[in-house]
N, C-alpha and C. Protein backbone atom coordinates (compact mmCIF):
# COMPACT_ATOMS: atom_id res chain seq x y z
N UNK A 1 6.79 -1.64 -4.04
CA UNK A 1 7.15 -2.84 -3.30
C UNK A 1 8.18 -3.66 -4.07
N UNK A 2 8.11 -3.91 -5.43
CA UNK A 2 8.87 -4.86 -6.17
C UNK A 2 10.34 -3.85 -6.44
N UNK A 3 10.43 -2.81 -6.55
CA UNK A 3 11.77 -2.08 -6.40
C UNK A 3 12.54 -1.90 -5.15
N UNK A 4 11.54 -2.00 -3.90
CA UNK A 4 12.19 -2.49 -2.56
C UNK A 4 12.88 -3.68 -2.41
N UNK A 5 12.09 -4.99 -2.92
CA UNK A 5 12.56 -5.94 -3.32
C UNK A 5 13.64 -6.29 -3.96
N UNK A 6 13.68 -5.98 -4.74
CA UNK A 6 14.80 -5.92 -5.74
C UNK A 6 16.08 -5.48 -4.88
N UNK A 7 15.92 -4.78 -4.21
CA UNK A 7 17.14 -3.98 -3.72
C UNK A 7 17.49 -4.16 -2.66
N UNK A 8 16.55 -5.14 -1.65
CA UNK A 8 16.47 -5.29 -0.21
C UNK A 8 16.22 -6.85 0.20
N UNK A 9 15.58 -7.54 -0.91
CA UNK A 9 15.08 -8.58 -0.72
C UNK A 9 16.16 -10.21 -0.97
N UNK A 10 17.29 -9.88 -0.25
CA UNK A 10 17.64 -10.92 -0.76
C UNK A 10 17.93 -11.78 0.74
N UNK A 11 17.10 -11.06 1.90
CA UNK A 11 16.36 -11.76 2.99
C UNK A 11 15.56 -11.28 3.41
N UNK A 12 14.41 -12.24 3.63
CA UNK A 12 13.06 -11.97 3.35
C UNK A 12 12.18 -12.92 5.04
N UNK A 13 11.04 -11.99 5.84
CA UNK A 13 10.55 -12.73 6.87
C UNK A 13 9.34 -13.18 5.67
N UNK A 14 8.90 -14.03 6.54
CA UNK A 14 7.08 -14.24 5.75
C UNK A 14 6.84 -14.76 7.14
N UNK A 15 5.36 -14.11 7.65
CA UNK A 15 4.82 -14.49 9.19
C UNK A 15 3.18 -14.51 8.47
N UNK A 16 2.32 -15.11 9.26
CA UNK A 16 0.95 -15.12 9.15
C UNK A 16 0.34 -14.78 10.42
N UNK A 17 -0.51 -14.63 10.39
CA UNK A 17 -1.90 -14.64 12.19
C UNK A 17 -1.99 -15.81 12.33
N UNK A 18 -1.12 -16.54 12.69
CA UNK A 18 -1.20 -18.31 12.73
C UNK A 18 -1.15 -18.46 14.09
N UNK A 19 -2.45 -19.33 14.57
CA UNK A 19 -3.03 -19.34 15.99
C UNK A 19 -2.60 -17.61 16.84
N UNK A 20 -3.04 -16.94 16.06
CA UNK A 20 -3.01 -15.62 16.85
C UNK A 20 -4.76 -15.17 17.62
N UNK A 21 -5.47 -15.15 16.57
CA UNK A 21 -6.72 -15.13 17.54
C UNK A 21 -7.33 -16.50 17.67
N UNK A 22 -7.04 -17.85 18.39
CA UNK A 22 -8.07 -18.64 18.35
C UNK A 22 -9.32 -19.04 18.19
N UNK A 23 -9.93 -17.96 19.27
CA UNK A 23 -11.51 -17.95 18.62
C UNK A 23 -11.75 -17.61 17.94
N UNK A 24 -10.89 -16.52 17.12
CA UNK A 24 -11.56 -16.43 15.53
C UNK A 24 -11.25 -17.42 14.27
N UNK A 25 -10.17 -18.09 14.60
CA UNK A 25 -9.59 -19.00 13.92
C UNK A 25 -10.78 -20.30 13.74
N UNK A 26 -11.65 -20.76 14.69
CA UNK A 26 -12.72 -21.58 14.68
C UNK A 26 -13.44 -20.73 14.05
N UNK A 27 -13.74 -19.53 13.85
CA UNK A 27 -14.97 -18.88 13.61
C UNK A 27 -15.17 -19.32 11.48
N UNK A 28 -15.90 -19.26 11.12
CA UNK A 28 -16.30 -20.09 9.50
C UNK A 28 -15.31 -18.95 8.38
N UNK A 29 -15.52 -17.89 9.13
CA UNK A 29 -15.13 -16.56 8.09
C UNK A 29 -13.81 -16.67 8.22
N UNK A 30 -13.09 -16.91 9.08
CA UNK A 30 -11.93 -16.28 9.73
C UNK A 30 -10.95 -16.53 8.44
N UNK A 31 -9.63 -15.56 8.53
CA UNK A 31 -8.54 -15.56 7.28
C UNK A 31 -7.72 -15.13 7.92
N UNK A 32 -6.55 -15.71 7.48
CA UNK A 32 -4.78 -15.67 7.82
C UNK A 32 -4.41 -14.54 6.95
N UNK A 33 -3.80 -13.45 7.09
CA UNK A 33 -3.27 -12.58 7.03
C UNK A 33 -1.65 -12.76 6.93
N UNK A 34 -1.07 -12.83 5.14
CA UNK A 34 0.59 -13.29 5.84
C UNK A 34 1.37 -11.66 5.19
N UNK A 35 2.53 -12.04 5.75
CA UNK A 35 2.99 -10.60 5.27
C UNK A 35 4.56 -11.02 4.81
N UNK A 36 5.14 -10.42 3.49
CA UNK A 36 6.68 -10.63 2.99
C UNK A 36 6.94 -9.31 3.62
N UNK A 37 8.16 -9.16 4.45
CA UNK A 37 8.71 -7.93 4.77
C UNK A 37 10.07 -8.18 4.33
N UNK A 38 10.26 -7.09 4.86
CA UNK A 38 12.39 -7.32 4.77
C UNK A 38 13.05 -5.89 5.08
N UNK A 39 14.46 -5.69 5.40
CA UNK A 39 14.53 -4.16 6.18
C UNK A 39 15.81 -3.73 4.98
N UNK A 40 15.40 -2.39 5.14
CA UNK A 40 16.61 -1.29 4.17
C UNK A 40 17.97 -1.34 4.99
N UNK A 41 18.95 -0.17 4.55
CA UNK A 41 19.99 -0.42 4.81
C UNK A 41 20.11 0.23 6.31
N UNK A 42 18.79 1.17 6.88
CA UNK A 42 18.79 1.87 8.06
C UNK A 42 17.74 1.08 8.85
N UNK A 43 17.89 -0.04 8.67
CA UNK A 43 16.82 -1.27 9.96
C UNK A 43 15.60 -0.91 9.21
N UNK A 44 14.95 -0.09 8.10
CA UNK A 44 13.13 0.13 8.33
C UNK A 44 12.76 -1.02 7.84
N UNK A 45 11.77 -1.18 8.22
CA UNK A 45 11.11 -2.48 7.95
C UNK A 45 10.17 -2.05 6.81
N UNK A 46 10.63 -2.75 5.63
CA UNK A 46 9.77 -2.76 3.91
C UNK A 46 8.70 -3.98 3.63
N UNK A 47 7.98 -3.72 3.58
CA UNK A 47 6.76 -4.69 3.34
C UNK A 47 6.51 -5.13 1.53
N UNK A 48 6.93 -6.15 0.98
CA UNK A 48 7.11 -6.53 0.00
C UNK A 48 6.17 -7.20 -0.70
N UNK A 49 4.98 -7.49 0.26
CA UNK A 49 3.71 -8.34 -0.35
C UNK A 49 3.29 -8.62 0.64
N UNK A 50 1.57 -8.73 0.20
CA UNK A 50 0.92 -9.63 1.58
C UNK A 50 0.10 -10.36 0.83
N UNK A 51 -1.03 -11.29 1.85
CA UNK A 51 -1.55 -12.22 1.43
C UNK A 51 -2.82 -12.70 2.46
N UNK A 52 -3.70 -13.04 1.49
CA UNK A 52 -4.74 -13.34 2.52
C UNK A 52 -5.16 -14.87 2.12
N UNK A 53 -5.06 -15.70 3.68
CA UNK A 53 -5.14 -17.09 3.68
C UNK A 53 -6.54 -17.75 3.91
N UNK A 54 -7.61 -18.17 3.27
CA UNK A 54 -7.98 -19.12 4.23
C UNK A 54 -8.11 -20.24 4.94
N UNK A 55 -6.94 -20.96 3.90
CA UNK A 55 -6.71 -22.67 4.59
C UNK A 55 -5.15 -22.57 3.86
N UNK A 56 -4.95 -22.79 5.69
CA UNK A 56 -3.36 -22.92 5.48
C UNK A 56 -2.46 -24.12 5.60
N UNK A 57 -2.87 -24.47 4.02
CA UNK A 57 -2.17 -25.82 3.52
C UNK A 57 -1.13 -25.77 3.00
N UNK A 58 -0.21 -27.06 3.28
CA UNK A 58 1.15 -26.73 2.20
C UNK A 58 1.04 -26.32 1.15
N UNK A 59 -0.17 -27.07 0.37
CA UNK A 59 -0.48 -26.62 -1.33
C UNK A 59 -0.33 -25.47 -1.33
N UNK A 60 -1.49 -24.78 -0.53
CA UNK A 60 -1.63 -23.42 -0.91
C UNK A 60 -0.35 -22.52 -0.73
N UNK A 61 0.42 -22.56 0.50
CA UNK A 61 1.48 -22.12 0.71
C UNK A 61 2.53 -22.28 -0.64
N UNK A 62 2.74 -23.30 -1.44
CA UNK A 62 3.14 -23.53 -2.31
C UNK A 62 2.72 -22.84 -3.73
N UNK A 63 1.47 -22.37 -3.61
CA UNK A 63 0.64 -21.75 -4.52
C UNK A 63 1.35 -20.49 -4.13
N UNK A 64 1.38 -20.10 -2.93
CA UNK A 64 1.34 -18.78 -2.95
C UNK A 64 3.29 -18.37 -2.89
N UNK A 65 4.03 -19.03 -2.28
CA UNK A 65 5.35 -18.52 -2.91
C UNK A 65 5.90 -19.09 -4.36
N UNK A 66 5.16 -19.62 -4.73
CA UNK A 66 5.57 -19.54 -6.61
C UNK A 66 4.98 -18.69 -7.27
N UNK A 67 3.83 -18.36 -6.77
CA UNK A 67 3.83 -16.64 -7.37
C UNK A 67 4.43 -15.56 -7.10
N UNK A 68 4.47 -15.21 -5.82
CA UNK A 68 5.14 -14.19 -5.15
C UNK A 68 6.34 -13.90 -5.81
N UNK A 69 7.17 -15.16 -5.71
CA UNK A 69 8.75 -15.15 -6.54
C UNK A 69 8.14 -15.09 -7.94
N UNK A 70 7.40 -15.99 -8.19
CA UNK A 70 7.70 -15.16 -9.99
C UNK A 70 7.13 -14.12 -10.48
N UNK A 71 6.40 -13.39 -9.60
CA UNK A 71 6.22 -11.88 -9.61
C UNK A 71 7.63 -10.85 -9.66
N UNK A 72 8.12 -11.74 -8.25
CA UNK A 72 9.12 -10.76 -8.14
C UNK A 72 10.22 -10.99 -8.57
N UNK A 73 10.26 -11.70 -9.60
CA UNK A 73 11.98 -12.50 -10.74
C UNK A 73 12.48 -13.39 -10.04
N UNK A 74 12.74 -13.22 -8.82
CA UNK A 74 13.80 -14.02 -7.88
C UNK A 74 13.84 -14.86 -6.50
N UNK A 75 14.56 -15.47 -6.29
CA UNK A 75 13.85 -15.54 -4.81
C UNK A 75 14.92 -15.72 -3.89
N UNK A 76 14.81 -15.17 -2.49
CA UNK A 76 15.82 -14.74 -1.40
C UNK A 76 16.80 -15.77 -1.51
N UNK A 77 17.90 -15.33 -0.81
CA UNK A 77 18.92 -16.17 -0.62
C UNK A 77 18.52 -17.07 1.11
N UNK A 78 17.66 -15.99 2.09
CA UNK A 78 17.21 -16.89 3.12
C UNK A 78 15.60 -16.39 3.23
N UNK A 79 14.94 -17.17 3.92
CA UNK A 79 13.42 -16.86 4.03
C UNK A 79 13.50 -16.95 5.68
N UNK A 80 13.18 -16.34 6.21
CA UNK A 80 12.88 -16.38 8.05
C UNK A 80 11.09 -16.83 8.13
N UNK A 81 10.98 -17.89 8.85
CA UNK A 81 9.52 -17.89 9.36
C UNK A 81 8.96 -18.99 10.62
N UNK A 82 8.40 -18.72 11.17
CA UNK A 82 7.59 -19.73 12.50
C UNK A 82 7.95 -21.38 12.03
N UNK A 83 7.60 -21.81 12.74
CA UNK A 83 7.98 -23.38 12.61
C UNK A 83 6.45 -24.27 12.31
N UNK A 84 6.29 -23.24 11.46
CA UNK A 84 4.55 -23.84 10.90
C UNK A 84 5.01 -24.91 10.37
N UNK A 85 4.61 -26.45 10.33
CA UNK A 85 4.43 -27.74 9.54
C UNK A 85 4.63 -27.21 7.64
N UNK A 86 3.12 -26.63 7.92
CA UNK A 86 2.61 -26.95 6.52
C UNK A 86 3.89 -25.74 5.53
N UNK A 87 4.21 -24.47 6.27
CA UNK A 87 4.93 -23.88 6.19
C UNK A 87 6.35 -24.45 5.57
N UNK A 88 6.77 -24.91 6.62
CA UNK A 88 7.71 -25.58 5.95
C UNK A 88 8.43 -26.46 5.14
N UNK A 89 7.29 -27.36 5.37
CA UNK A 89 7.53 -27.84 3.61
C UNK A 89 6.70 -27.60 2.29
N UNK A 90 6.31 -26.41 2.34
CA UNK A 90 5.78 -25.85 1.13
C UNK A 90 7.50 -25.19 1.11
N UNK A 91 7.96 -24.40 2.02
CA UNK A 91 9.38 -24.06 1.41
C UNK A 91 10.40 -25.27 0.88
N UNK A 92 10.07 -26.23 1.19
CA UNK A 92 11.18 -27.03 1.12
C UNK A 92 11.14 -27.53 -0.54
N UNK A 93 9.82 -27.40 -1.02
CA UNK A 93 9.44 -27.64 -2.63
C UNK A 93 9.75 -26.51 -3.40
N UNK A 94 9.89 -25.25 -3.01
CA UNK A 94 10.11 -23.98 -3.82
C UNK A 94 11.62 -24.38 -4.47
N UNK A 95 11.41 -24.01 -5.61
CA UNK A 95 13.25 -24.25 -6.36
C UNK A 95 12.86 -22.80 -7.05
């Protein structure tokens, strides 16, 4: 994954199960599922990291792409993702 990265990742989606099943989303257990993808030079779609949420707060969001990037040395030149709140300004703090 991190050599895909390296080589592919310098645009990057990040999506979650965000309001995808509702009723499970109320349910006590339930977890967000997010996924880093990004595509090679022939469209395939490369999966670069995933992540499992259960409260999807800016913090945490913030928690979780300052690791991701400093796992992976660097971080994209664009990020693609939903127009989640908390989402977006956890990106807006990433330097």
């Amino acid at each position: 994954m991190k050599n895909n990265y390296l080589r592919f990742g310098d645009t990057i989606c990040f999506d979650i199960t965000y309001k995808l099943l509702m009723r499970k989303k109320e349910e006590q257990g339930h977890v967000g599922v997010g996924f880093f993808v990004g595509q090679d030079t022939n469209v395939r779609i490369l999966l670069f990291g995933f992540s499992i949420i259960r409260v999807e707060t800016k913090e945490n969001f913030v928690e979780l792409f300052q690791f991701f990037f400093e796992i992976m040395e660097y971080l994209p030149r664009s990020i693609i993702t939903d127009d989640q709140i908390a989402l977006r300004n956890a990106l807006q703090q990433i330097k």
